[in-house]
C-alpha atoms as a PDB file:
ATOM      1  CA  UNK A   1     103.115 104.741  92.233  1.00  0.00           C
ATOM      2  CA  UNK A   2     106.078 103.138  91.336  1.00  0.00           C
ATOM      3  CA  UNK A   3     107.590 102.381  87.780  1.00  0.00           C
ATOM      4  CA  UNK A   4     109.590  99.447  88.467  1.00  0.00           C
ATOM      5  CA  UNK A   5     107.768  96.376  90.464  1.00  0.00           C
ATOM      6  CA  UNK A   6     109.805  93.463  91.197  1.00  0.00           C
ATOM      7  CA  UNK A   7     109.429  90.695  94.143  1.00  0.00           C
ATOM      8  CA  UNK A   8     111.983  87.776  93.895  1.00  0.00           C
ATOM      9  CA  UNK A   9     110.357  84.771  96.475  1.00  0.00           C
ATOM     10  CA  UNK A  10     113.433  83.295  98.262  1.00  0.00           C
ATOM     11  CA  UNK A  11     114.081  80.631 100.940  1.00  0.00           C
ATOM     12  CA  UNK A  12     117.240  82.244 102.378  1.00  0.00           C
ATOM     13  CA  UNK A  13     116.050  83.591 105.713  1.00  0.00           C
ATOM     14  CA  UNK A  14     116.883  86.801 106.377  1.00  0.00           C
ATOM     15  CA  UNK A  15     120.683  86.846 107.822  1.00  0.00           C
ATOM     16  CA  UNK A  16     121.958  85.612 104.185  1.00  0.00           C
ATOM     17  CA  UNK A  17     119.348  87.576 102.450  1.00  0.00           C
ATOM     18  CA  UNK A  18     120.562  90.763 104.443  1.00  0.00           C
ATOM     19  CA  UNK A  19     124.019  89.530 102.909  1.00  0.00           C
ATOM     20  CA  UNK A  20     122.734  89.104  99.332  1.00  0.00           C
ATOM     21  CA  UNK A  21     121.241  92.486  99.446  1.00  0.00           C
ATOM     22  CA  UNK A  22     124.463  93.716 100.909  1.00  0.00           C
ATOM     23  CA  UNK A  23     125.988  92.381  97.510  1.00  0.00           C
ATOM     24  CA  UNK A  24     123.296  94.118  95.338  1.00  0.00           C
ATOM     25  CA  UNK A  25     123.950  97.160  97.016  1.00  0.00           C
ATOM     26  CA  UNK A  26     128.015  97.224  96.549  1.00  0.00           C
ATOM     27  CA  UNK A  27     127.300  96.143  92.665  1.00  0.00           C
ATOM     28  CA  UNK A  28     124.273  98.825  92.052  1.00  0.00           C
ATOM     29  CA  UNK A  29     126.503 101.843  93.575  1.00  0.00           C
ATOM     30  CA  UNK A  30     129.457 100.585  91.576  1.00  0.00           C
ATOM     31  CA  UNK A  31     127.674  99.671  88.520  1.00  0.00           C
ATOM     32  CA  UNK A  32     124.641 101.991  87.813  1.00  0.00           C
ATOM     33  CA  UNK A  33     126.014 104.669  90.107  1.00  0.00           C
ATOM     34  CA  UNK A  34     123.577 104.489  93.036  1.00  0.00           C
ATOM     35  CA  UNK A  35     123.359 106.207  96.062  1.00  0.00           C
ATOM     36  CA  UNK A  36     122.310 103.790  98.468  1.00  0.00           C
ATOM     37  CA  UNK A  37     121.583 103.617 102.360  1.00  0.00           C
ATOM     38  CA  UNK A  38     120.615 100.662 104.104  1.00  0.00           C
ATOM     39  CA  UNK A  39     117.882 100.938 107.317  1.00  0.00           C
ATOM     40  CA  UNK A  40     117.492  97.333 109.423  1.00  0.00           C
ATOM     41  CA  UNK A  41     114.852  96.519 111.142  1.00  0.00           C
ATOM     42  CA  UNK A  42     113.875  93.286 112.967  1.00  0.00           C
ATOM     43  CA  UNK A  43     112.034  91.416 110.233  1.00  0.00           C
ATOM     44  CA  UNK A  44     112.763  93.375 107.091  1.00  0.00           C
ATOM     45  CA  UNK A  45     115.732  95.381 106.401  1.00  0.00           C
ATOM     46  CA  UNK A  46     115.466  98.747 103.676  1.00  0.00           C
ATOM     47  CA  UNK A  47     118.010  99.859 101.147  1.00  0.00           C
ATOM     48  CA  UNK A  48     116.982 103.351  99.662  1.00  0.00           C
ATOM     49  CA  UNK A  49     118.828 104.492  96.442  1.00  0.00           C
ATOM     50  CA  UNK A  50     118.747 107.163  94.390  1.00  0.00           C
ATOM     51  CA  UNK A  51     120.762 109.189  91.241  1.00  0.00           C
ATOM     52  CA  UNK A  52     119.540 111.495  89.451  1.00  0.00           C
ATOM     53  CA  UNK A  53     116.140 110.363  87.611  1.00  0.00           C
ATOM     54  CA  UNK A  54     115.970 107.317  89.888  1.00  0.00           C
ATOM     55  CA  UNK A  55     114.679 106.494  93.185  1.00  0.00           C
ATOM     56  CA  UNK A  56     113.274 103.668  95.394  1.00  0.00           C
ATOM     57  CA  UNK A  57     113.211 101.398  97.963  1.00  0.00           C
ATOM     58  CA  UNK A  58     114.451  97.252  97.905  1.00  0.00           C
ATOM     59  CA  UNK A  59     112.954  95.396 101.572  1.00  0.00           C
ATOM     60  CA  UNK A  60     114.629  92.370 102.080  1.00  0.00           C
ATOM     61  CA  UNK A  61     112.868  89.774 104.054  1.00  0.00           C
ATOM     62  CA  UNK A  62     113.860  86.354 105.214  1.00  0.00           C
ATOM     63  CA  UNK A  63     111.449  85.259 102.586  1.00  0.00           C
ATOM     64  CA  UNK A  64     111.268  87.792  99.293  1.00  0.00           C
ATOM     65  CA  UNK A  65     112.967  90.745  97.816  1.00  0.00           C
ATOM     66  CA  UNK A  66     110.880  93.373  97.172  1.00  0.00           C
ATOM     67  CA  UNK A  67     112.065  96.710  94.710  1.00  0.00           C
ATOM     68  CA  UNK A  68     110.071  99.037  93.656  1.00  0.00           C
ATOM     69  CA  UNK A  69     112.103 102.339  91.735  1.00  0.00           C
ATOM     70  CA  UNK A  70     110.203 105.670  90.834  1.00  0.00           C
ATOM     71  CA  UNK A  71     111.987 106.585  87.096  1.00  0.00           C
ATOM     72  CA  UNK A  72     112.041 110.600  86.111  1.00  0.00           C
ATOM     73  CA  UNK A  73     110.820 111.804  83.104  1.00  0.00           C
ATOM     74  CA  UNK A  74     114.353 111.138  81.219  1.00  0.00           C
ATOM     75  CA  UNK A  75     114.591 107.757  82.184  1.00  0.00           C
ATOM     76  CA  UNK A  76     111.181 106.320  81.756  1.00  0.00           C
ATOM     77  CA  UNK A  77     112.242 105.883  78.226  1.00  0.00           C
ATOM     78  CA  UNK A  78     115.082 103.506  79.634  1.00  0.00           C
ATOM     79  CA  UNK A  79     112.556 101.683  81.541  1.00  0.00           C
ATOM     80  CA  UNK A  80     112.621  98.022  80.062  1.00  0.00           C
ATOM     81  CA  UNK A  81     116.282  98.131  80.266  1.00  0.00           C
ATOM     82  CA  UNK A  82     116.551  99.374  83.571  1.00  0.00           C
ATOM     83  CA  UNK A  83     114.075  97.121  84.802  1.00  0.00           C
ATOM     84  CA  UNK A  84     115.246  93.920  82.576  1.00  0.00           C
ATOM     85  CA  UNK A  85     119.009  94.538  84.205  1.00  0.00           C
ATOM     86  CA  UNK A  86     117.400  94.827  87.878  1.00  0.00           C
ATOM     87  CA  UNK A  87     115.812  91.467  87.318  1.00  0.00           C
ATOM     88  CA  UNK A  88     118.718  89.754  85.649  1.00  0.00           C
ATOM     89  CA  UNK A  89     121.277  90.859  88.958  1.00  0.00           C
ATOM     90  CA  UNK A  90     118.437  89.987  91.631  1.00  0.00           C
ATOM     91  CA  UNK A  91     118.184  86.410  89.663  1.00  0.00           C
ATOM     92  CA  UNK A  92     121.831  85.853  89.280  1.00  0.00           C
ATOM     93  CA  UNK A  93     122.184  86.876  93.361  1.00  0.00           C
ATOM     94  CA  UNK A  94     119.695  84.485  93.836  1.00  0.00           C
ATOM     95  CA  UNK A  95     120.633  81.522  92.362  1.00  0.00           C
ATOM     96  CA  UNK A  96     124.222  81.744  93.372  1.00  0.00           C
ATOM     97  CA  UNK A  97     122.956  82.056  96.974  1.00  0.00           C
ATOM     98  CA  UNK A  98     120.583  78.739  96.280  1.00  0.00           C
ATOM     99  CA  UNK A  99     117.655  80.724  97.401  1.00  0.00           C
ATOM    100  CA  UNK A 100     115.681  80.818  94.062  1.00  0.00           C
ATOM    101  CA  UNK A 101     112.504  79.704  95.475  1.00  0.00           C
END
């Protein structure tokens, strides 16, 4: 079961919402130091990341973001801030896109 849930509804279609994520990837390996790899499908792309104490899974759709992170033991006590900064960079991606929805 995962630690971190979040699902961000979006009305971008999935070619700029594979861009957005693109974005979110570049700023989470830069930023919090992830190790990311992106698999695309025909409907719904992947990007799996992982550090150490973190890993997880973001599907982008033409229609949602979806994360979900597994925290280790160390960082479950970093939890709301992990999660709260998550949500604040997949909102911000969002509404710059226009895709809030």
């Amino acid at each position: 079961m995962a630690d971190i849930n979040i699902s961000r509804p979006h009305s971008l279609g999935l070619p700029a919402a594979r861009e957005l994520a693109n974005k979110w990837m570049e700023g989470a390996a830069q930023k919090m130091g992830l190790t990311c790899s992106l698999v695309s499908g025909e409907t719904e792309d992947q990007i799996k990341f992982e550090r150490s104490g973190v890993t997880g899974v973001m599907k982008v759709r033409g229609d949602a973001l979806e994360l979900e992170a597994k925290l280790g033991m160390m960082m479950k006590a970093l939890k709301p801030m992990i999660e709260a900064e998550i949500d604040k960079n997949l909102t911000r991606l969002l509404e710059k896109a226009g895709g809030q929805g």
